[in-house]
PDB file of N, CA and C in Angstrom:
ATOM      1  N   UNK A   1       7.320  34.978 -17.183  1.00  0.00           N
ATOM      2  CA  UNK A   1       5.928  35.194 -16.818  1.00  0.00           C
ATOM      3  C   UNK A   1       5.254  33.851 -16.550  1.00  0.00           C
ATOM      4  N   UNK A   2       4.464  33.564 -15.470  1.00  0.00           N
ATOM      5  CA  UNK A   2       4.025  32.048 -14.919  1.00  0.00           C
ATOM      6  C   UNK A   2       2.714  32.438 -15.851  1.00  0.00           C
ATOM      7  N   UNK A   3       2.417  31.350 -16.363  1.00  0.00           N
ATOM      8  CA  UNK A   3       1.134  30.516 -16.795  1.00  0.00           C
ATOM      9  C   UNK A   3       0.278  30.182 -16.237  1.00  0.00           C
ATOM     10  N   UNK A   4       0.353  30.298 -14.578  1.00  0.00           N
ATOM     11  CA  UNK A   4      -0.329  29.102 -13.916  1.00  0.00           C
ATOM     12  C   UNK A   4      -1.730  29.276 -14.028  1.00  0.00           C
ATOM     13  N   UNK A   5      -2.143  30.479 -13.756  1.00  0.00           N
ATOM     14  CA  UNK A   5      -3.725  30.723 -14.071  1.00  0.00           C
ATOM     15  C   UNK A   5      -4.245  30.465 -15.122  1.00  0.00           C
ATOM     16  N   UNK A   6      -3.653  30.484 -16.321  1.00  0.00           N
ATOM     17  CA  UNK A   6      -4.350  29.860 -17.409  1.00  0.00           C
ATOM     18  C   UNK A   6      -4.423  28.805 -17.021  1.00  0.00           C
ATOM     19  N   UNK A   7      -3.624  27.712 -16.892  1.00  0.00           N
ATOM     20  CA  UNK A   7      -3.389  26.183 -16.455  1.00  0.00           C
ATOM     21  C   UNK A   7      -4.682  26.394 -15.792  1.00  0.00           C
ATOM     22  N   UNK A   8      -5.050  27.050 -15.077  1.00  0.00           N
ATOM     23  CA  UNK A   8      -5.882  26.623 -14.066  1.00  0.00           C
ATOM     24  C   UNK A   8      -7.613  27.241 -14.208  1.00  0.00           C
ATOM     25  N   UNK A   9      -7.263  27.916 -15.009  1.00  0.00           N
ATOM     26  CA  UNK A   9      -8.571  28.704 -15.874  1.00  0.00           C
ATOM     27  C   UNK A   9      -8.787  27.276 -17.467  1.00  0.00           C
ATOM     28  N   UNK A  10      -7.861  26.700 -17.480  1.00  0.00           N
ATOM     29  CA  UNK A  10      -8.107  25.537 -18.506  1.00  0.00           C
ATOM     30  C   UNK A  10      -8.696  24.264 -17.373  1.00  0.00           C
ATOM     31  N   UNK A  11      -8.175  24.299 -16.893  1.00  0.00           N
ATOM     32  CA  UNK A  11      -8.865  22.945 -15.964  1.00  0.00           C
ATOM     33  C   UNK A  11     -10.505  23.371 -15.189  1.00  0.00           C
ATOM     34  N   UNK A  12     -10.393  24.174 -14.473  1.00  0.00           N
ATOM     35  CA  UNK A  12     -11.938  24.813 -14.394  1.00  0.00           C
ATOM     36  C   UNK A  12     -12.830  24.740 -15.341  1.00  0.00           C
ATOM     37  N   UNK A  13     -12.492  25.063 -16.640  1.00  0.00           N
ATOM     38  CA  UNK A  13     -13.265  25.667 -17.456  1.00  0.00           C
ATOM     39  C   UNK A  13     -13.622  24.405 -18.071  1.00  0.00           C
ATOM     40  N   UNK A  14     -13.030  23.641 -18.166  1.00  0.00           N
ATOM     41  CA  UNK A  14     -13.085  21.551 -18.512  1.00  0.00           C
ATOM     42  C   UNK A  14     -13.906  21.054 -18.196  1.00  0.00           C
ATOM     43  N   UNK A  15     -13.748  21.678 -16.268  1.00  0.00           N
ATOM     44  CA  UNK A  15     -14.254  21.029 -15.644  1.00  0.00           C
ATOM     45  C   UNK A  15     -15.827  21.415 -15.682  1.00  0.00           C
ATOM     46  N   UNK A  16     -16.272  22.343 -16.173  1.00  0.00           N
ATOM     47  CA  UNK A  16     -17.714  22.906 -15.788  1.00  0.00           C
ATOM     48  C   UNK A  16     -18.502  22.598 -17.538  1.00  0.00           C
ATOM     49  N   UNK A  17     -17.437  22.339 -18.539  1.00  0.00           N
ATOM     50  CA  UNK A  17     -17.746  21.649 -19.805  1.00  0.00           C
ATOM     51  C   UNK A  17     -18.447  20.453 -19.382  1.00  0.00           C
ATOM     52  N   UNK A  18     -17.487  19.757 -18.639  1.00  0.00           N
ATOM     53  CA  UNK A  18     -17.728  18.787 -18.514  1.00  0.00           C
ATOM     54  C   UNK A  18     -19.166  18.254 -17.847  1.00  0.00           C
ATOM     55  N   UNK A  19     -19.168  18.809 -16.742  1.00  0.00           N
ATOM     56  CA  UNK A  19     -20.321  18.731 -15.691  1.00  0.00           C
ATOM     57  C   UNK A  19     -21.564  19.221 -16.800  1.00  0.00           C
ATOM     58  N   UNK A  20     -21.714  20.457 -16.956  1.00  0.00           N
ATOM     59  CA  UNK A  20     -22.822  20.541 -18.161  1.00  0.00           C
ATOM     60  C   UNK A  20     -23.320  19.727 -19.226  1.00  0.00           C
ATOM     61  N   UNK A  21     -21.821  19.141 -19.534  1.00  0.00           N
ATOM     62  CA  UNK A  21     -21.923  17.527 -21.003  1.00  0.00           C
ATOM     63  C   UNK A  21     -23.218  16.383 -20.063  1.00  0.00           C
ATOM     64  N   UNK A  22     -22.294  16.276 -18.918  1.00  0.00           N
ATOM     65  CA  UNK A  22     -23.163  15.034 -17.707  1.00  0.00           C
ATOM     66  C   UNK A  22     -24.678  15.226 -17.964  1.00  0.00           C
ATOM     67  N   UNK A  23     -24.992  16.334 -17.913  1.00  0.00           N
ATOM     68  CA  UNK A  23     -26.483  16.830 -17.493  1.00  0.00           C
ATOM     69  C   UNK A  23     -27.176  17.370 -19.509  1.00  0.00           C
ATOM     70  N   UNK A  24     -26.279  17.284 -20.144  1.00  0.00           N
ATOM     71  CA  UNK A  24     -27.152  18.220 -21.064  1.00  0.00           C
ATOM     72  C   UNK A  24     -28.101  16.964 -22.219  1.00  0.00           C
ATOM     73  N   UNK A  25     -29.135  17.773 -22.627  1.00  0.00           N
ATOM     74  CA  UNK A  25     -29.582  18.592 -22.650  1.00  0.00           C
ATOM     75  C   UNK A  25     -30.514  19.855 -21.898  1.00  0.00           C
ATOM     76  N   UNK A  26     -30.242  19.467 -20.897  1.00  0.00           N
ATOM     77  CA  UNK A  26     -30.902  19.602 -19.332  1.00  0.00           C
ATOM     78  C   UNK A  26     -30.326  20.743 -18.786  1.00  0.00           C
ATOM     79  N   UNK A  27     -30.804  22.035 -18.313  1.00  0.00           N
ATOM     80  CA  UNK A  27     -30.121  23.109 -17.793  1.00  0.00           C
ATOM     81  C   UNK A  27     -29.637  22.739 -16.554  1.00  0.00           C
ATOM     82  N   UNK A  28     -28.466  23.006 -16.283  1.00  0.00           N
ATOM     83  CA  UNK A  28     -28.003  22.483 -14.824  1.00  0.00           C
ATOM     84  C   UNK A  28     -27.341  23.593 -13.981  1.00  0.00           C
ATOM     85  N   UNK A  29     -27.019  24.202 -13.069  1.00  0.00           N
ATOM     86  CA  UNK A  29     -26.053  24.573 -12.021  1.00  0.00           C
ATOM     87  C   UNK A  29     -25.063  24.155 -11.877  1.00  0.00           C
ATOM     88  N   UNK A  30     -23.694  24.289 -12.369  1.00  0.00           N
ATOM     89  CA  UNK A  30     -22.856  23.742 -11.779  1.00  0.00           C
ATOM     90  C   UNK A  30     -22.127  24.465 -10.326  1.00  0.00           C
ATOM     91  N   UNK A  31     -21.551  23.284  -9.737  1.00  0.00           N
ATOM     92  CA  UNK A  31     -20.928  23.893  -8.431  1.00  0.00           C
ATOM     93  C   UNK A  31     -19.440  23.355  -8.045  1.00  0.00           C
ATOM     94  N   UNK A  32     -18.904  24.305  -7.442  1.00  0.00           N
ATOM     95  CA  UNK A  32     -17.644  23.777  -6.959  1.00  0.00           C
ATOM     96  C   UNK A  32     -18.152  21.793  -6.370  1.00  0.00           C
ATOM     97  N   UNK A  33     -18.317  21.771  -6.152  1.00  0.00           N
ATOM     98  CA  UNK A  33     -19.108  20.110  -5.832  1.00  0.00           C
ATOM     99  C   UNK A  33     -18.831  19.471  -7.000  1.00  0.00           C
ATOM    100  N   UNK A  34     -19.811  19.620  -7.909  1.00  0.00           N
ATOM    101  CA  UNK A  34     -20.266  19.202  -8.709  1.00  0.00           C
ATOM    102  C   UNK A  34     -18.921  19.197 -10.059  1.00  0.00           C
ATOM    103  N   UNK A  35     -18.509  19.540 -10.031  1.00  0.00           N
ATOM    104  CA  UNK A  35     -17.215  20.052 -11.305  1.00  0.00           C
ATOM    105  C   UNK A  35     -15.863  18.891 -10.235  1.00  0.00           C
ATOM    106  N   UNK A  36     -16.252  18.852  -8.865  1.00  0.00           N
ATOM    107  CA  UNK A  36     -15.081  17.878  -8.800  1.00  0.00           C
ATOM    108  C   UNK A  36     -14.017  18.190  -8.214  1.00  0.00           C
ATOM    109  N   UNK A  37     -14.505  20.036  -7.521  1.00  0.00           N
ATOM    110  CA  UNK A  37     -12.948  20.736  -7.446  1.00  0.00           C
ATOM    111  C   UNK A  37     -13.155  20.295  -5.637  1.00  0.00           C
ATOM    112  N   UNK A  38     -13.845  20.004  -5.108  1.00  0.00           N
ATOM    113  CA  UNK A  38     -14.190  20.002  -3.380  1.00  0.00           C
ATOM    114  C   UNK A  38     -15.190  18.537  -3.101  1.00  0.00           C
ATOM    115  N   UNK A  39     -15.202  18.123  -2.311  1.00  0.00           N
ATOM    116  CA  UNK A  39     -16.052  17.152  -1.733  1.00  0.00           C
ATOM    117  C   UNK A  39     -17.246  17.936  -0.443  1.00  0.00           C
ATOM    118  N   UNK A  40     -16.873  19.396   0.068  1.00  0.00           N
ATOM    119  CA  UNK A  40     -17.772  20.091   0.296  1.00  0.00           C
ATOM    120  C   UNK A  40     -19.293  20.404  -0.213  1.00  0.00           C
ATOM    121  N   UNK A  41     -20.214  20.460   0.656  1.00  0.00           N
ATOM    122  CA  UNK A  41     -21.594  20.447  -0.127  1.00  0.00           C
ATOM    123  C   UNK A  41     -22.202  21.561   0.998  1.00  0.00           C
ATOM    124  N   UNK A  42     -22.358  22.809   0.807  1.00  0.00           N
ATOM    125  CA  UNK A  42     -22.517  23.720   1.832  1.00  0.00           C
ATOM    126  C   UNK A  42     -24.079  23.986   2.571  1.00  0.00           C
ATOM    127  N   UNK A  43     -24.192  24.446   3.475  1.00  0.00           N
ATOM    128  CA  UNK A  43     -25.548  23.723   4.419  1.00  0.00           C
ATOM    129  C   UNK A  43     -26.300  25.343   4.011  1.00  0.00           C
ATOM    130  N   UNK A  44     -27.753  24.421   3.250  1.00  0.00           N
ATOM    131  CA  UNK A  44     -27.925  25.943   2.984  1.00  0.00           C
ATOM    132  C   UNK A  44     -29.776  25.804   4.132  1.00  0.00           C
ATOM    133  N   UNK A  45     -29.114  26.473   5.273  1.00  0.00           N
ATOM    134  CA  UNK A  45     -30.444  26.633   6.264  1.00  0.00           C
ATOM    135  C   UNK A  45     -30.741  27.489   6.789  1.00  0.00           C
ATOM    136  N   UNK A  46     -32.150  27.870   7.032  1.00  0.00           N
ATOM    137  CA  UNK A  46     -32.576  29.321   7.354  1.00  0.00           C
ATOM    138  C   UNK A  46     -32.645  30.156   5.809  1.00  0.00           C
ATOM    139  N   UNK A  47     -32.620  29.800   4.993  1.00  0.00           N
ATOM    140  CA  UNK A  47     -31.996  30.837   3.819  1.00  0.00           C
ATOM    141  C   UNK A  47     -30.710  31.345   3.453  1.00  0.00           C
ATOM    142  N   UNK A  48     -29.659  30.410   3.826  1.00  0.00           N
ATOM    143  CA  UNK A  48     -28.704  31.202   3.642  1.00  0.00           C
ATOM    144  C   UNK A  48     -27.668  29.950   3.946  1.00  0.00           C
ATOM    145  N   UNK A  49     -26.733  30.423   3.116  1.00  0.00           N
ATOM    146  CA  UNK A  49     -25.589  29.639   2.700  1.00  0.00           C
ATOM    147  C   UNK A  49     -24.551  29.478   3.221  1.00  0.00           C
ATOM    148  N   UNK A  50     -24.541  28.115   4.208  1.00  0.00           N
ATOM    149  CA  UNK A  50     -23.023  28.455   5.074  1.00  0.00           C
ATOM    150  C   UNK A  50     -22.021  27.096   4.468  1.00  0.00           C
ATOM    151  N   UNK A  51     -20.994  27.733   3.911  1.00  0.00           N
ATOM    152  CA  UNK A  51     -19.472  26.759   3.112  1.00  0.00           C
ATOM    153  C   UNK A  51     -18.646  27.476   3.862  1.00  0.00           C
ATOM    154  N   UNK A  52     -17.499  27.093   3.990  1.00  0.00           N
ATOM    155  CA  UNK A  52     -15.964  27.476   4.250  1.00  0.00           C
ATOM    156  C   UNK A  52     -15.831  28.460   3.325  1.00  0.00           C
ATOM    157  N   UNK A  53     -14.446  28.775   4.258  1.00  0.00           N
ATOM    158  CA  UNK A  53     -13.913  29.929   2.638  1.00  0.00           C
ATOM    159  C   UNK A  53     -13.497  29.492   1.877  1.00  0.00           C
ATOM    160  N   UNK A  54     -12.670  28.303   1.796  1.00  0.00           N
ATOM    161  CA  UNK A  54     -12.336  27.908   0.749  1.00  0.00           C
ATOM    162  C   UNK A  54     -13.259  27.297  -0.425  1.00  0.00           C
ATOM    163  N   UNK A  55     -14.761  26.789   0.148  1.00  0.00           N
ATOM    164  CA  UNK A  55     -15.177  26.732  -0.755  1.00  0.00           C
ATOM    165  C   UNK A  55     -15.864  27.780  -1.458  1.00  0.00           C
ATOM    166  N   UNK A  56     -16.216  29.280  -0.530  1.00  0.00           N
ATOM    167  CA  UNK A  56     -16.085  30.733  -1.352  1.00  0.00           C
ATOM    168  C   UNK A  56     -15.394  30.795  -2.271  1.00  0.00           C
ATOM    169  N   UNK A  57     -14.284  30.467  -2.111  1.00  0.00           N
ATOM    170  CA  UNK A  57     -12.936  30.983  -2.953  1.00  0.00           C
ATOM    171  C   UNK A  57     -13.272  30.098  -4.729  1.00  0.00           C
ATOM    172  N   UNK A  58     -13.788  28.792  -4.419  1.00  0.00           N
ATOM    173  CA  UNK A  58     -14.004  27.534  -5.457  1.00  0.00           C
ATOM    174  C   UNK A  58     -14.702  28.673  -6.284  1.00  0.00           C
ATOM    175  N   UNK A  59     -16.177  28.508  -5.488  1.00  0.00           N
ATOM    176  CA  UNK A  59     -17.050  29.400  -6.009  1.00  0.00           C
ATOM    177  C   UNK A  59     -16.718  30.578  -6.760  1.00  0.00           C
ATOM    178  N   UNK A  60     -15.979  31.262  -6.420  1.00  0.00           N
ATOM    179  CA  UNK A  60     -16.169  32.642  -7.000  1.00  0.00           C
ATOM    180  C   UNK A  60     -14.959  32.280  -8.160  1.00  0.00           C
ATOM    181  N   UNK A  61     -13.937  31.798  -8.092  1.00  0.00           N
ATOM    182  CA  UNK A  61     -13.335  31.125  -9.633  1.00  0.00           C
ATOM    183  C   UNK A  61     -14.242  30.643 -10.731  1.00  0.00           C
ATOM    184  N   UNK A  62     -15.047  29.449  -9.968  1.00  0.00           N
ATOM    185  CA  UNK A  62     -15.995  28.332 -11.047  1.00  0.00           C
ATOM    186  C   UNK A  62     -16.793  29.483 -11.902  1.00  0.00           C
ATOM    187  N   UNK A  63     -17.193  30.477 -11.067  1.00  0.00           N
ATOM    188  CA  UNK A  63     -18.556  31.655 -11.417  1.00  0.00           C
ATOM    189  C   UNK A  63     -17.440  32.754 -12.646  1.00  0.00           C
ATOM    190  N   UNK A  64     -16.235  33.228 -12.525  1.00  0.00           N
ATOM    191  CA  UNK A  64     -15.282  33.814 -13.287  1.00  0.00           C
ATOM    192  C   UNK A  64     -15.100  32.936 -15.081  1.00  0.00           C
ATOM    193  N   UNK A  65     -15.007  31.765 -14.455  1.00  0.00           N
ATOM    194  CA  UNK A  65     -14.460  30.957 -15.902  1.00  0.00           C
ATOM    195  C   UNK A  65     -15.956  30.570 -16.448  1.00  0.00           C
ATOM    196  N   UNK A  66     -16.970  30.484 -15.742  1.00  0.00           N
ATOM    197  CA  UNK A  66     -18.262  30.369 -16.088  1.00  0.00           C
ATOM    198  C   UNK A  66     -19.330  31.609 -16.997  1.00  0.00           C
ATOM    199  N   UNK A  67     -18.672  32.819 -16.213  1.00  0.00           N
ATOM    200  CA  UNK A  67     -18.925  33.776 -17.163  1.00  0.00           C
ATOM    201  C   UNK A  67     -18.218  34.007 -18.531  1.00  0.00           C
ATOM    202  N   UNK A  68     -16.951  33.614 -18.344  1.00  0.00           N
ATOM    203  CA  UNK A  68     -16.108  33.766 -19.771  1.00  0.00           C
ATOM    204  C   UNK A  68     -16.806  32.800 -20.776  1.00  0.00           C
ATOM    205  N   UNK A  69     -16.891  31.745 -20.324  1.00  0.00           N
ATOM    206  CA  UNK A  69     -17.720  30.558 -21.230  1.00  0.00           C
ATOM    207  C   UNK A  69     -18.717  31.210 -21.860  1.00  0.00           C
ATOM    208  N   UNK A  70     -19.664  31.688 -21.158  1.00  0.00           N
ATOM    209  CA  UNK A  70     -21.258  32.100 -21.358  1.00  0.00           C
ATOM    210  C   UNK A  70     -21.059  33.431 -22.425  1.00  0.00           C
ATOM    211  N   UNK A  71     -19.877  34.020 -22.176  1.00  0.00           N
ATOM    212  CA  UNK A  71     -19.585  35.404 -22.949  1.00  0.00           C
ATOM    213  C   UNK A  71     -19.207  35.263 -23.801  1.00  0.00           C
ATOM    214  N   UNK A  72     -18.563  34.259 -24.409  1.00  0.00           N
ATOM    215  CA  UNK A  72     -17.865  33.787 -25.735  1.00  0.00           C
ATOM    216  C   UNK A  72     -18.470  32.612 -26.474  1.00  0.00           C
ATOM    217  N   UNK A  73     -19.822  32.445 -25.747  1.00  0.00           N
ATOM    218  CA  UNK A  73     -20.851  31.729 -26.503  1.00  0.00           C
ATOM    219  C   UNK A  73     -20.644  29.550 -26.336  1.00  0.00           C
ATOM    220  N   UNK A  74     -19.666  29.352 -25.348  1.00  0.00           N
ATOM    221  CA  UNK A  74     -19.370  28.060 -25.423  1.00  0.00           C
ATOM    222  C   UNK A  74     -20.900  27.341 -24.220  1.00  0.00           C
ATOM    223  N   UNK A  75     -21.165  28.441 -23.724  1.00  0.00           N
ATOM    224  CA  UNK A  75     -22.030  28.121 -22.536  1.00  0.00           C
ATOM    225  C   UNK A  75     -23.659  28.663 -22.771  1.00  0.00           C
ATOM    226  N   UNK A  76     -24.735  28.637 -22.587  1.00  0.00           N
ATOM    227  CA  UNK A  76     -25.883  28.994 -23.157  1.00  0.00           C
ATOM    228  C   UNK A  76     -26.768  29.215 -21.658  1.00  0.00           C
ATOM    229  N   UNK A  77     -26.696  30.555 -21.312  1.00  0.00           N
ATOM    230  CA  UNK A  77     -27.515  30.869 -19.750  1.00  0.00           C
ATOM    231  C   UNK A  77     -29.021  31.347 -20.474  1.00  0.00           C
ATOM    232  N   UNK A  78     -29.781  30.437 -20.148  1.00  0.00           N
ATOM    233  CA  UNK A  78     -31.293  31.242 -20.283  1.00  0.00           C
ATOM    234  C   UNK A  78     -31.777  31.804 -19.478  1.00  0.00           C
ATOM    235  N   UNK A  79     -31.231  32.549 -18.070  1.00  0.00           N
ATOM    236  CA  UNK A  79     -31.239  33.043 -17.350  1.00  0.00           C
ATOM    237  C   UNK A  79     -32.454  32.911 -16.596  1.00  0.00           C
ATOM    238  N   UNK A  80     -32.765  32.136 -16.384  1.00  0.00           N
ATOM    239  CA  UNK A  80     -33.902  31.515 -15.239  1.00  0.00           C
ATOM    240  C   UNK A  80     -33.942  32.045 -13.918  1.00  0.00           C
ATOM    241  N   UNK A  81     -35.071  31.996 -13.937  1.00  0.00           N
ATOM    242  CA  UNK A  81     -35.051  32.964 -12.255  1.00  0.00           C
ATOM    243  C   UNK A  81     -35.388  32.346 -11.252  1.00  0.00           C
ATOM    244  N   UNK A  82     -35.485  31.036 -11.264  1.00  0.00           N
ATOM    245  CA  UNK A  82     -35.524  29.476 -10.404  1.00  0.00           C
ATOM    246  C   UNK A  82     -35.043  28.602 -11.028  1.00  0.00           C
ATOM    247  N   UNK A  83     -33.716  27.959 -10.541  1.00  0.00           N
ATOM    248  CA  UNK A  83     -33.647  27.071 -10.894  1.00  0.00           C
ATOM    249  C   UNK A  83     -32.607  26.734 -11.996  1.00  0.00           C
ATOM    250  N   UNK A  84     -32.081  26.048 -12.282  1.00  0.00           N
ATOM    251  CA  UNK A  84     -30.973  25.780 -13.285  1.00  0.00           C
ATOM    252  C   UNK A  84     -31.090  26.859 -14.342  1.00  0.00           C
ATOM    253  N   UNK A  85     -29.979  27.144 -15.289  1.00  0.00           N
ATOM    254  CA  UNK A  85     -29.944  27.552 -16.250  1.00  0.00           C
ATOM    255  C   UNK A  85     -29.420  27.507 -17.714  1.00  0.00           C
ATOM    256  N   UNK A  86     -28.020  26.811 -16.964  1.00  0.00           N
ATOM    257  CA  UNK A  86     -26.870  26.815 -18.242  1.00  0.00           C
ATOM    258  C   UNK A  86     -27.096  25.081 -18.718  1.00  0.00           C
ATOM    259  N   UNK A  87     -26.696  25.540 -20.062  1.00  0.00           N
ATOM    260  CA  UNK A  87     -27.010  24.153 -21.084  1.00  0.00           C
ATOM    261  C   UNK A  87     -25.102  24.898 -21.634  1.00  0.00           C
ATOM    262  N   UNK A  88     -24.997  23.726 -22.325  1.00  0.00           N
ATOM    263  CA  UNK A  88     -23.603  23.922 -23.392  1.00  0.00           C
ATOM    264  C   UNK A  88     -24.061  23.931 -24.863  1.00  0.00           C
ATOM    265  N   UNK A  89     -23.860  25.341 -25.683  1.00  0.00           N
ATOM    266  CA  UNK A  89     -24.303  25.288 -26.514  1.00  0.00           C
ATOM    267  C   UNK A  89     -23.548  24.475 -27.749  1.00  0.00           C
ATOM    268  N   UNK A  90     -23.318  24.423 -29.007  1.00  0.00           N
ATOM    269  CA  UNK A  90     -22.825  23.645 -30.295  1.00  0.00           C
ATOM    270  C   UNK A  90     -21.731  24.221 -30.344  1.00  0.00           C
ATOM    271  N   UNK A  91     -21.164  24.947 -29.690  1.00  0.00           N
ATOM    272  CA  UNK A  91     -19.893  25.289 -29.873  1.00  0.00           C
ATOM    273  C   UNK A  91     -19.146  24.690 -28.615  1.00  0.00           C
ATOM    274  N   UNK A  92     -19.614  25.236 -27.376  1.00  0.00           N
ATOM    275  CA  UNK A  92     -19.188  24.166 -26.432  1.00  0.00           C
ATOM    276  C   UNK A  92     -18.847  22.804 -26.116  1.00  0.00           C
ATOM    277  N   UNK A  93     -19.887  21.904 -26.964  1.00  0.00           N
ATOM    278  CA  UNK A  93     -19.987  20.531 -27.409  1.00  0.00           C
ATOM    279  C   UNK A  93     -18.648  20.469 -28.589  1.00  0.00           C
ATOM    280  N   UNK A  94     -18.544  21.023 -29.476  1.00  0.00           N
ATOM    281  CA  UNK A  94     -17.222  20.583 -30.236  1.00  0.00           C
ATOM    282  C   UNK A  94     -16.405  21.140 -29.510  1.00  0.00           C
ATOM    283  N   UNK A  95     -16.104  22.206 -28.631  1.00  0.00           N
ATOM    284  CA  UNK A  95     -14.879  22.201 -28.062  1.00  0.00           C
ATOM    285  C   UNK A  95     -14.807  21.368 -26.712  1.00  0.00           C
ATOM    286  N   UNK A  96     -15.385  20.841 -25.985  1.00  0.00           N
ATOM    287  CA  UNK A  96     -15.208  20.412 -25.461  1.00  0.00           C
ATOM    288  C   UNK A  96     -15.031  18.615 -26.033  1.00  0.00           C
ATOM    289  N   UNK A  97     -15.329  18.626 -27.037  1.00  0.00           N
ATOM    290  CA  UNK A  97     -14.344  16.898 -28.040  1.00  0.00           C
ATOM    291  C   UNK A  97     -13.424  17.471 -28.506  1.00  0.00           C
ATOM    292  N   UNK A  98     -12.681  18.950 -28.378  1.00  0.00           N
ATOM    293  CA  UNK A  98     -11.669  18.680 -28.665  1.00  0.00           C
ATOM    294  C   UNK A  98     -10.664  18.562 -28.178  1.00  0.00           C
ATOM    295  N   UNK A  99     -11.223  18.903 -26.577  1.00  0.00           N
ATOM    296  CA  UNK A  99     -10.377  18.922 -25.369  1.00  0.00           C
ATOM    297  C   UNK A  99     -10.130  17.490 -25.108  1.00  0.00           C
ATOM    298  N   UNK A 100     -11.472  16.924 -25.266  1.00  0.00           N
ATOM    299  CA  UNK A 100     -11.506  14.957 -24.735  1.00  0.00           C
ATOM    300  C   UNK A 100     -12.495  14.663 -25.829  1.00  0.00           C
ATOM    301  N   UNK A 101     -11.369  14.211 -27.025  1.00  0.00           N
ATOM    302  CA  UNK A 101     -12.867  12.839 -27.476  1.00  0.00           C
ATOM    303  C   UNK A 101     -13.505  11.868 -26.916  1.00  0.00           C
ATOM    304  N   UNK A 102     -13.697  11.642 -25.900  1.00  0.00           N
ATOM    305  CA  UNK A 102     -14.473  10.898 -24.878  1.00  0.00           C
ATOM    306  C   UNK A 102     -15.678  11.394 -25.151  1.00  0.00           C
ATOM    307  N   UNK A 103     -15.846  12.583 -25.303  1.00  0.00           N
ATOM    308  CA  UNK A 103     -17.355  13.677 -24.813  1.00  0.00           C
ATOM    309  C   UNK A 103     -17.781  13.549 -26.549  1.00  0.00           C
ATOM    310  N   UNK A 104     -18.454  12.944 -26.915  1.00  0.00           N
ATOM    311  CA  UNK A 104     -18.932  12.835 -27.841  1.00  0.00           C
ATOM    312  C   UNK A 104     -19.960  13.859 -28.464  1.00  0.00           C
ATOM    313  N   UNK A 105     -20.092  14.939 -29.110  1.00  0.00           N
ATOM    314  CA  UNK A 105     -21.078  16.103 -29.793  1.00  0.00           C
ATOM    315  C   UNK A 105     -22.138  14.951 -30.097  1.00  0.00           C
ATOM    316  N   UNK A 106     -23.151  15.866 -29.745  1.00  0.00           N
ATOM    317  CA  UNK A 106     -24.236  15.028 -30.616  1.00  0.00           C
ATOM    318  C   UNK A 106     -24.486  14.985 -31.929  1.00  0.00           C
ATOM    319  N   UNK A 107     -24.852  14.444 -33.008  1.00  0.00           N
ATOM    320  CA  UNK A 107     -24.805  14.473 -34.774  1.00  0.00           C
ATOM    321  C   UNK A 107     -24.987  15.476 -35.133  1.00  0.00           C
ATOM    322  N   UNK A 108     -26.119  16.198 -34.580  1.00  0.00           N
ATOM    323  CA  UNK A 108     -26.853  17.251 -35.247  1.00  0.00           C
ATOM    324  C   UNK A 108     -25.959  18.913 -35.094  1.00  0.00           C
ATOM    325  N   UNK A 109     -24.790  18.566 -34.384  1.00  0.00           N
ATOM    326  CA  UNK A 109     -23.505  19.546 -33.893  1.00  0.00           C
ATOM    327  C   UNK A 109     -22.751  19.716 -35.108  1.00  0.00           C
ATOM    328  N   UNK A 110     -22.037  18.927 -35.604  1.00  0.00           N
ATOM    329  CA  UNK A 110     -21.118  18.265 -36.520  1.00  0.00           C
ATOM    330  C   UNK A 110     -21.448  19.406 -38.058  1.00  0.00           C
TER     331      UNK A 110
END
């Protein structure tokens, strides 16, 4: 049985730790862009959103492992109706030092 999607549901899911760590305490958006997975930045004119498919495809993964986060409490959506939303909550912050002690929890985590 291949692994690979986990492999790759672990690196996504790092990756959008991560991007949230960059920005927090600050609600942010993350995006296929922004997490690192594309150098694509999609033209959003007239109202409406034109990317490749492949960066559809980014998207609708980043948004999959993004909900699992948010559902198992590592991710914190205050569900804003403009504008950023997700922060990483105290559980997110220690797991994500335990993925990379680089990413330092803040004290008050611990």
């Amino acid at each position: 049985m291949s692994t690979d999607h986990i492999a790759r549901f672990n690196e996504v899911s790092t990756r959008i730790l991560k991007d949230l760590y960059r920005n927090f305490p600050v609600p942010h958006y993350s995006t296929p862009n922004s997490i690192g997975l594309t150098d694509e930045v999609p033209d959003f004119s007239n109202n409406e959103e034109k990317s490749s498919d492949e960066y559809k495809a980014l998207a609708k993964e980043l948004r999959a492992a993004l909900t699992w986060l948010i559902e198992e409490g590592f991710v914190c959506d205050r569900q804003y109706r403009f504008g950023p939303s997700h922060t990483l909550t105290s559980e997110g912050l220690k797991a994500l030092q335990r993925i990379d002690p680089e990413f330092q929890a803040p004290t008050i985590t611990h």
